[in-house]
C-alpha atoms as a PDB file:
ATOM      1  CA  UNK A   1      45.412  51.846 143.035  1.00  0.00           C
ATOM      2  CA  UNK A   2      49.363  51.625 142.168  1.00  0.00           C
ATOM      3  CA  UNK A   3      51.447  54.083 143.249  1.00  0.00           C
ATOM      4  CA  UNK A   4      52.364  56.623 140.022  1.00  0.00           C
ATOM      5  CA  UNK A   5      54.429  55.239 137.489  1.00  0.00           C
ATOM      6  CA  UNK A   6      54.175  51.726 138.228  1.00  0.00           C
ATOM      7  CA  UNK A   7      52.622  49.060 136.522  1.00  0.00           C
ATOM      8  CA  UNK A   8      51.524  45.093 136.546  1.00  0.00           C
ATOM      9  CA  UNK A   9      54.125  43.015 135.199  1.00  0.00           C
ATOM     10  CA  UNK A  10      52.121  40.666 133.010  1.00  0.00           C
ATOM     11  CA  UNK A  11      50.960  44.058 131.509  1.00  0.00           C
ATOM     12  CA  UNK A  12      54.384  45.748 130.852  1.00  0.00           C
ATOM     13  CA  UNK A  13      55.788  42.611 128.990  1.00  0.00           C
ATOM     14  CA  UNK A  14      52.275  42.234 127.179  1.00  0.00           C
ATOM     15  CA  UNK A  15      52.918  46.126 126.043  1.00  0.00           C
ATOM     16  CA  UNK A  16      56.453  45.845 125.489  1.00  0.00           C
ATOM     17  CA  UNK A  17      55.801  42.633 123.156  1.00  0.00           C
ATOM     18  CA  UNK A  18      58.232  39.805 125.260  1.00  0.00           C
ATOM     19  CA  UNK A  19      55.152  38.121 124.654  1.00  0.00           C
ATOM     20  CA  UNK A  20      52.122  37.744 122.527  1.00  0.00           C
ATOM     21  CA  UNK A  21      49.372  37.783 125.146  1.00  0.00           C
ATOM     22  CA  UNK A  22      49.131  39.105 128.649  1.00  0.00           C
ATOM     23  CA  UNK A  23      48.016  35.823 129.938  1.00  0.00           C
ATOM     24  CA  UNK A  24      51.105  33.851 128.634  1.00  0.00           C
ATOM     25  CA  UNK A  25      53.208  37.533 130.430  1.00  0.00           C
ATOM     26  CA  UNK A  26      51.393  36.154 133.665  1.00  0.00           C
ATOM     27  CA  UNK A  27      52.163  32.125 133.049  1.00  0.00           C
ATOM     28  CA  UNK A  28      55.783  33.504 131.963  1.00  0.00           C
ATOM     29  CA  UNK A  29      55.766  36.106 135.698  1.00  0.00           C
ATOM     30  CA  UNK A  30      54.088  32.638 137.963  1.00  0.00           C
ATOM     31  CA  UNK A  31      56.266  30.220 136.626  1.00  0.00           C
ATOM     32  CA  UNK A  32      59.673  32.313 137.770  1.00  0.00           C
ATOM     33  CA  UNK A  33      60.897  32.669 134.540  1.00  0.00           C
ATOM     34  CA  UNK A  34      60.770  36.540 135.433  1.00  0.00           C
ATOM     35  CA  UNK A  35      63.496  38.294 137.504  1.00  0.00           C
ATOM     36  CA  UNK A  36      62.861  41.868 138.954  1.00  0.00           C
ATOM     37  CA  UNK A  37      66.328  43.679 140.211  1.00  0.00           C
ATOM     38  CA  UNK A  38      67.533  40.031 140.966  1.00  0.00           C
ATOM     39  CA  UNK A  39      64.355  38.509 142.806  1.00  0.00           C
ATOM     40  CA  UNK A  40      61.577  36.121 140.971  1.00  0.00           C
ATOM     41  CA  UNK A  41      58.458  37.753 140.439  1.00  0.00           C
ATOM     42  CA  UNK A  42      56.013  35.699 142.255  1.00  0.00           C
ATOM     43  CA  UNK A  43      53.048  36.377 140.837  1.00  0.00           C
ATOM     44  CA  UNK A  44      51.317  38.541 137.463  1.00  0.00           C
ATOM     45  CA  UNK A  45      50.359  41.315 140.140  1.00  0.00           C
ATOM     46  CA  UNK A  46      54.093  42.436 140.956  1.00  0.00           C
ATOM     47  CA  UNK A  47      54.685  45.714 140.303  1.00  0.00           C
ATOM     48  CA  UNK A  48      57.105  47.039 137.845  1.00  0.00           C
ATOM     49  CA  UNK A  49      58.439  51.184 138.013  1.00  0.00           C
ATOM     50  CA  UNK A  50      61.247  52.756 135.699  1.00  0.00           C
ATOM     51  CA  UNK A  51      64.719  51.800 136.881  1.00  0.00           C
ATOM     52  CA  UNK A  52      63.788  48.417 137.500  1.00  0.00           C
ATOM     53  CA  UNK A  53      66.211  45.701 135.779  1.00  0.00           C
ATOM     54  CA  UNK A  54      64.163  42.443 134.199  1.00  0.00           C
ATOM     55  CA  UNK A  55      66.045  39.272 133.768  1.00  0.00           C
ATOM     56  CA  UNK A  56      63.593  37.372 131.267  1.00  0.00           C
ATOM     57  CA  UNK A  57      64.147  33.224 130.739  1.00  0.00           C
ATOM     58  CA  UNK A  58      62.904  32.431 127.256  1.00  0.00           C
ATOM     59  CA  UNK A  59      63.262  29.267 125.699  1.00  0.00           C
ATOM     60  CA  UNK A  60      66.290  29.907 123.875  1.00  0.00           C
ATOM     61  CA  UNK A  61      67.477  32.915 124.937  1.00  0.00           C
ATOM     62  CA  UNK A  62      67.760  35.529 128.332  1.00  0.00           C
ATOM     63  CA  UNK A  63      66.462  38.966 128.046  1.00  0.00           C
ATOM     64  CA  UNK A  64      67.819  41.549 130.260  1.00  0.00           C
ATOM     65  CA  UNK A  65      65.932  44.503 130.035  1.00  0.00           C
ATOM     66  CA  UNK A  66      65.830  48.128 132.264  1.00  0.00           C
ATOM     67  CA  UNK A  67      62.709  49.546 132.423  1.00  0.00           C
ATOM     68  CA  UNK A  68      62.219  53.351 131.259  1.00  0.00           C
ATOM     69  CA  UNK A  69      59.141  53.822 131.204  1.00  0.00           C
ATOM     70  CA  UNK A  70      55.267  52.397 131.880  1.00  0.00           C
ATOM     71  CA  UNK A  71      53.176  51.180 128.983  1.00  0.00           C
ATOM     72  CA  UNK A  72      50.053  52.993 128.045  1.00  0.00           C
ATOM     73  CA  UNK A  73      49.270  50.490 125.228  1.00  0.00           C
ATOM     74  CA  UNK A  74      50.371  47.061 123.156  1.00  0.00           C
ATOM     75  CA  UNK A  75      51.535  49.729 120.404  1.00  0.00           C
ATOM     76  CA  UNK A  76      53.667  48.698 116.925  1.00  0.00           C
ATOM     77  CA  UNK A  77      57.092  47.788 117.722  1.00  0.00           C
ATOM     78  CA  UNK A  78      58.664  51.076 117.658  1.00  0.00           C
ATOM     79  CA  UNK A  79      57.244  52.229 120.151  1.00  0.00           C
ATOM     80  CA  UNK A  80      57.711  49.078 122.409  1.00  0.00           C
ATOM     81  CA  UNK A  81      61.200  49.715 122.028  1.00  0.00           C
ATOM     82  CA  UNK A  82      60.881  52.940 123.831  1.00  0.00           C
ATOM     83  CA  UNK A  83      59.461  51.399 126.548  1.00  0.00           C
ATOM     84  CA  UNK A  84      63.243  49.838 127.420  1.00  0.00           C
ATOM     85  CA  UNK A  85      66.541  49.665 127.337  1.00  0.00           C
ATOM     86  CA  UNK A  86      68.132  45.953 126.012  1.00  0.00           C
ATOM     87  CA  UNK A  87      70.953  45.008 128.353  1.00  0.00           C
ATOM     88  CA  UNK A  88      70.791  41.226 126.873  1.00  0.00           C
ATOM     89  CA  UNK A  89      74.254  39.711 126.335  1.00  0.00           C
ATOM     90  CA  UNK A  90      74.755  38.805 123.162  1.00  0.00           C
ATOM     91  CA  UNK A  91      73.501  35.447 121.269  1.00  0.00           C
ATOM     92  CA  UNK A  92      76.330  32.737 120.913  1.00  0.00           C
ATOM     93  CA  UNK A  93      76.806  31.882 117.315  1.00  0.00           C
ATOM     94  CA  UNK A  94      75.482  29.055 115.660  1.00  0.00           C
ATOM     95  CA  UNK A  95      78.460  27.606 114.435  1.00  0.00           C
ATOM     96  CA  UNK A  96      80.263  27.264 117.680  1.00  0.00           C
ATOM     97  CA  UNK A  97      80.095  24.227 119.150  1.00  0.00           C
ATOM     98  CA  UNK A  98      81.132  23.241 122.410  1.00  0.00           C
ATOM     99  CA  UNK A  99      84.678  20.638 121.422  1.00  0.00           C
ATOM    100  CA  UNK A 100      82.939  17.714 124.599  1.00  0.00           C
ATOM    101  CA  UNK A 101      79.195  17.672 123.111  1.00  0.00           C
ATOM    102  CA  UNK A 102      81.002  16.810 119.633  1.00  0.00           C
ATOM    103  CA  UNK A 103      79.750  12.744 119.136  1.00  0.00           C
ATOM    104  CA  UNK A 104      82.490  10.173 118.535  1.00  0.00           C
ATOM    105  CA  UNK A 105      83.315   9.601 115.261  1.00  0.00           C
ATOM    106  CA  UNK A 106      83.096   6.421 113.155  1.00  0.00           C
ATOM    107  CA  UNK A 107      84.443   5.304 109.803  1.00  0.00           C
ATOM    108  CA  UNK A 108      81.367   5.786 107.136  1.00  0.00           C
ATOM    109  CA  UNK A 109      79.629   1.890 106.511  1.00  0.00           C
ATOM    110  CA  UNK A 110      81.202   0.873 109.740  1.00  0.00           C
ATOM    111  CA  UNK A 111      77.925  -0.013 110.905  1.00  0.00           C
ATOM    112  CA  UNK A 112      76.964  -0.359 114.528  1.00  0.00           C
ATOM    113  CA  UNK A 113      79.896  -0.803 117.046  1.00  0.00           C
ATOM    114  CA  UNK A 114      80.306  -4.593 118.377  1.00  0.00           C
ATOM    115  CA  UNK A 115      79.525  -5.710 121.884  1.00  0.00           C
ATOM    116  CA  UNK A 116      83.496  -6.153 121.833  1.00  0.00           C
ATOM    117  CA  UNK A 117      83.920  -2.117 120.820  1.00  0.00           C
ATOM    118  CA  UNK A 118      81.033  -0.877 123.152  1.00  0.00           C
ATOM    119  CA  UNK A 119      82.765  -2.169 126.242  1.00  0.00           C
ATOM    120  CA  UNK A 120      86.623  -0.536 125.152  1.00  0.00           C
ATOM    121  CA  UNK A 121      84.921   2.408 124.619  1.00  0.00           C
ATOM    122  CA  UNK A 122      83.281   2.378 128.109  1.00  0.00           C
ATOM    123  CA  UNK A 123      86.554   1.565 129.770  1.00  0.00           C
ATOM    124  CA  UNK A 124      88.187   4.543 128.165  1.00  0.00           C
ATOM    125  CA  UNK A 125      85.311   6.920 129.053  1.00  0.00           C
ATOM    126  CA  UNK A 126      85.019   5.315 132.528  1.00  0.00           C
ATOM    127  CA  UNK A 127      89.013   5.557 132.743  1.00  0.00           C
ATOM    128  CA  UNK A 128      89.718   1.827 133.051  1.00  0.00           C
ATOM    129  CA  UNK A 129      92.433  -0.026 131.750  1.00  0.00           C
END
């Protein structure tokens, strides 16, 4: 048995709704995707107490959560929320675009770029002459 006040990590994210089901909580805790005070939780098992800081990889976005409590059940959100306290930095907005991913602009009808433009365009990326 746990010591008091601790608690499975698959089951505290399953209770505190990161994710929909406690088995995807354990794929999310196995896979490393799960960070407790700074080191990955290696398995669904690890343990989890109040104080604790979560670092949590989702697809699009990090959670950083510190744990104030243990779950007792998968309750409405509300009461999730109480369960933590969001340290998460905040989302970049959608409108900013880093100014290198931006893709090289063409004249509209232009077509596709020559053999002849393909290679000047490769020496100036490359830095050739």
């Amino acid at each position: 048995m746990p010591a008091e006040g601790r608690q499975r990590i698959d089951k505290w994210l399953f209770f505190a709704r990161v994710v929909k089901s406690r088995s995807l909580a354990a794929k999310l805790a196995v896979a490393g995707r799960v960070r407790i005070n700074g080191g990955k939780a290696g398995q669904a098992s690890d343990s989890v107490k109040p104080g604790d800081v979560l670092t949590i990889t989702l697809e699009r976005r990090i959670l950083v959560y510190k744990i104030l409590q243990p779950g007792s059940r998968r309750g409405p959100a509300e009461e999730a929320r109480t369960l933590y306290e969001d340290l998460s930095p905040p989302p970049v907005p959608k409108g900013e675009a880093l100014p290198d991913a931006l893709p090289p602009l063409r004249e509209a009808g232009s077509g596709r770029p020559t053999k002849k433009e393909r290679r000047e365009t490769d020496r100036l990326r490359n830095g050739e002459e």
